[in-house]
C-alpha atoms as a PDB file:
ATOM      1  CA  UNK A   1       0.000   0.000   0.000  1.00  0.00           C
ATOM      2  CA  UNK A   2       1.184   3.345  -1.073  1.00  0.00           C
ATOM      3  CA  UNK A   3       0.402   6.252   1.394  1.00  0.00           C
ATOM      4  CA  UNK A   4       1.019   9.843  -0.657  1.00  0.00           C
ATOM      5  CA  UNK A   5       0.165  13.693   0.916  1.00  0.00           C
ATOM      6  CA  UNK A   6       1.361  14.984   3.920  1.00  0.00           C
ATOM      7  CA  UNK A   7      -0.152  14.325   7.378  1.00  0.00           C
ATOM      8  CA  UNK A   8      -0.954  16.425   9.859  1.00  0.00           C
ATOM      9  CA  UNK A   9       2.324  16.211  11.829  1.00  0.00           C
ATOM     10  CA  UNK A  10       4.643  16.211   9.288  1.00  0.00           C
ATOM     11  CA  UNK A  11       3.526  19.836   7.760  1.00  0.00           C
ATOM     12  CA  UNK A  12       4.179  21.001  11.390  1.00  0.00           C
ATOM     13  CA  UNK A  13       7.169  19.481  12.240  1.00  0.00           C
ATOM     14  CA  UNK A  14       8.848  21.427   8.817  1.00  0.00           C
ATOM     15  CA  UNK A  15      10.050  24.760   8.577  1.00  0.00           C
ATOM     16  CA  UNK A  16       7.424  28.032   8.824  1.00  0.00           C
ATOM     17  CA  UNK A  17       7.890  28.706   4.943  1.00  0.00           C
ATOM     18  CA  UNK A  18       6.679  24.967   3.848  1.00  0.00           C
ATOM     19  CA  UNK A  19       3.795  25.075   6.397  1.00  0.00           C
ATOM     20  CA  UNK A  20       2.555  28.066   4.440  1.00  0.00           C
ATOM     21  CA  UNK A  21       3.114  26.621   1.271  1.00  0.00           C
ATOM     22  CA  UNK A  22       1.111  23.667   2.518  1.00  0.00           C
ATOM     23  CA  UNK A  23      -1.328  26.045   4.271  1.00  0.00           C
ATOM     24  CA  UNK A  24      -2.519  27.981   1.193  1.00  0.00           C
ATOM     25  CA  UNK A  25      -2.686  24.643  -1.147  1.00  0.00           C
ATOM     26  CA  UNK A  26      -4.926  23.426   1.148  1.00  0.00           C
ATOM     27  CA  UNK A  27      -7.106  26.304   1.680  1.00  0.00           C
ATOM     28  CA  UNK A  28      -7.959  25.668  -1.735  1.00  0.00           C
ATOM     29  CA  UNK A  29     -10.252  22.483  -0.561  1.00  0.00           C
ATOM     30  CA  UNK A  30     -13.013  22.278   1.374  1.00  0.00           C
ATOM     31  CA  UNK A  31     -12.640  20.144   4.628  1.00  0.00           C
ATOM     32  CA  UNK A  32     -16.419  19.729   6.801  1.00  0.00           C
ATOM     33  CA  UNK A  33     -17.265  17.488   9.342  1.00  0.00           C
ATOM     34  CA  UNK A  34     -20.110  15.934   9.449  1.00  0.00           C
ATOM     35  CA  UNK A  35     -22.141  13.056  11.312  1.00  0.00           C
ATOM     36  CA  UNK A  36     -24.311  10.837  10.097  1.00  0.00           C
ATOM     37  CA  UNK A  37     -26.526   9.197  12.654  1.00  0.00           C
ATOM     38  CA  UNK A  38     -27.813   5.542  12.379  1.00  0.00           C
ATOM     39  CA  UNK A  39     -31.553   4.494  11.875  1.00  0.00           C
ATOM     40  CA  UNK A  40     -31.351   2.772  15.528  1.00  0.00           C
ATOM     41  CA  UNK A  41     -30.196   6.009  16.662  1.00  0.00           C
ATOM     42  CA  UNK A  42     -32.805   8.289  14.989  1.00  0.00           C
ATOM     43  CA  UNK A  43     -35.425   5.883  16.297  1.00  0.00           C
ATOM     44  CA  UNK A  44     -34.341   6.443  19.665  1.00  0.00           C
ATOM     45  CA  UNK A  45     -34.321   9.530  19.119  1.00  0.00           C
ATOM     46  CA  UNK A  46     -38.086   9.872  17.837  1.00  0.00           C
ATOM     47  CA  UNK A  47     -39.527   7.984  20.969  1.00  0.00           C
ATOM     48  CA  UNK A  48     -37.432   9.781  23.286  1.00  0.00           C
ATOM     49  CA  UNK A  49     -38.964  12.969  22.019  1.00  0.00           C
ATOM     50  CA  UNK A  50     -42.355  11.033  21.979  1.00  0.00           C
ATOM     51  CA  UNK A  51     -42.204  10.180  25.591  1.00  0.00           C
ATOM     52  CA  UNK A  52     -40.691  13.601  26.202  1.00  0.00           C
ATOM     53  CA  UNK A  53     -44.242  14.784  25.381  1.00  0.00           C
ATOM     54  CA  UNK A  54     -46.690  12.397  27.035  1.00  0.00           C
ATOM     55  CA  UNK A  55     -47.667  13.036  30.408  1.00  0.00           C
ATOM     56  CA  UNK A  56     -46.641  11.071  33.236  1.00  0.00           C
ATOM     57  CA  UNK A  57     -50.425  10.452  34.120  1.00  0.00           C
ATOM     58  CA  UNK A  58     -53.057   9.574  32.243  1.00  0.00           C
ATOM     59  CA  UNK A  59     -55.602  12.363  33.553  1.00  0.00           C
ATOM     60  CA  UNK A  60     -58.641  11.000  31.526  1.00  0.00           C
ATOM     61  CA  UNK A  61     -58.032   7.523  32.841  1.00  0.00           C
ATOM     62  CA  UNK A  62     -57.667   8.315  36.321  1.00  0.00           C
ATOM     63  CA  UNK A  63     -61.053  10.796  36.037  1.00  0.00           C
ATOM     64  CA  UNK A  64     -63.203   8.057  34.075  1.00  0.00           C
ATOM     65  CA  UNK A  65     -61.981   5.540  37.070  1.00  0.00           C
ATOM     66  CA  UNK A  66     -62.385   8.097  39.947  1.00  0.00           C
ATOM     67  CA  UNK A  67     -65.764   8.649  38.295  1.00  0.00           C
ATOM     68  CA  UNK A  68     -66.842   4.769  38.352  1.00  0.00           C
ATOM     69  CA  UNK A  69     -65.731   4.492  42.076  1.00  0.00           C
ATOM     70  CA  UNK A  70     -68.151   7.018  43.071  1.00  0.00           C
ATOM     71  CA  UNK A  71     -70.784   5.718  41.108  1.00  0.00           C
ATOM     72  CA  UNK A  72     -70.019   2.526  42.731  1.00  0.00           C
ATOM     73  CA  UNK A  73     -69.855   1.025  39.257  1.00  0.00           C
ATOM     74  CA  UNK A  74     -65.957   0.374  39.102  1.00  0.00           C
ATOM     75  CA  UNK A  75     -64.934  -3.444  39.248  1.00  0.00           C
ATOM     76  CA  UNK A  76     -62.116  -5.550  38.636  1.00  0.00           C
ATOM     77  CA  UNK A  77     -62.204  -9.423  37.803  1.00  0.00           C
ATOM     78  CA  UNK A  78     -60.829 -11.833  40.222  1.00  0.00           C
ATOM     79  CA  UNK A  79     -58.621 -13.506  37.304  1.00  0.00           C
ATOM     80  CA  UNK A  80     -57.139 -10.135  36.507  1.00  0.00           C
ATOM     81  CA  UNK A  81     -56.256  -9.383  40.301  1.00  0.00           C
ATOM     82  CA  UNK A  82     -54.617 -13.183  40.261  1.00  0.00           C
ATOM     83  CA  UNK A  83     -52.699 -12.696  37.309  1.00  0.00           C
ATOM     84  CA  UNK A  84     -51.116  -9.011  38.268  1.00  0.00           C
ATOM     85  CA  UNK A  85     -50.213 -11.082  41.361  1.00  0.00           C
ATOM     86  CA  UNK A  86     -48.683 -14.126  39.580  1.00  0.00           C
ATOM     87  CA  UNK A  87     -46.955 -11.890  37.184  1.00  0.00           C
ATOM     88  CA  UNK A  88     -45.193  -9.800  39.976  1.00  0.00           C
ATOM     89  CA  UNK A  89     -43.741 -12.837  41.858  1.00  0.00           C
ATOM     90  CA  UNK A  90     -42.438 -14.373  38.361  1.00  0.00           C
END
C-alpha cells in the first residue's frame, strides 16, 4: 500500500515557509465534518422525544376511574387481580 500527501504532523514538524506553502494549497479544498446518525439512533431519538411529550399520568383515565368508584360502578375481575399477582412474583 502506497500512502502519498502529507499528514498532519509532518507539515508542522517542517520549517514556517513549507507550512505556508502547505497552508494555502490546502485552503484551496473544502474540509467539513459531518455526522451521520444511524436508523437505531434516529429511532431512539423519535420515541425519546415522543415520551418527552406524554404526560406522566393519564388524567382522563384516572377521572373516568375516579368517576366509576363514586358511582359505585368500578370493578375488577378476580382472574385479573390473580394474574397481576402471579406476574409480579415471576
Amino acid at each position: 500500500m502506497k500512502i502519498t500527501g502529507i499528514s498532519t504532523l509532518q507539515a508542522l514538524s517542517r520549517p514556517t515557509s513549507d507550512r505556508q506553502q502547505i497552508r494555502k494549497s490546502e485552503d484551496a479544498r473544502t474540509f467539513a465534518d459531518y455526522y451521520e446518525a444511524s436508523e437505531a439512533a434516529k429511532n431512539f431519538n423519535t420515541a425519546r422525544r415522543a415520551a418527552a411529550n406524554t404526560p406522566e399520568v393519564r388524567e382522563a383515565k384516572i377521572a373516568e376511574l375516579a368517576a366509576q368508584m363514586q358511582a359505585g360502578t368500578y370493578s375488577v375481575s378476580m382472574m385479573d387481580i390473580a394474574s397481576k399477582i402471579v406476574d409480579a412474583r415471576i
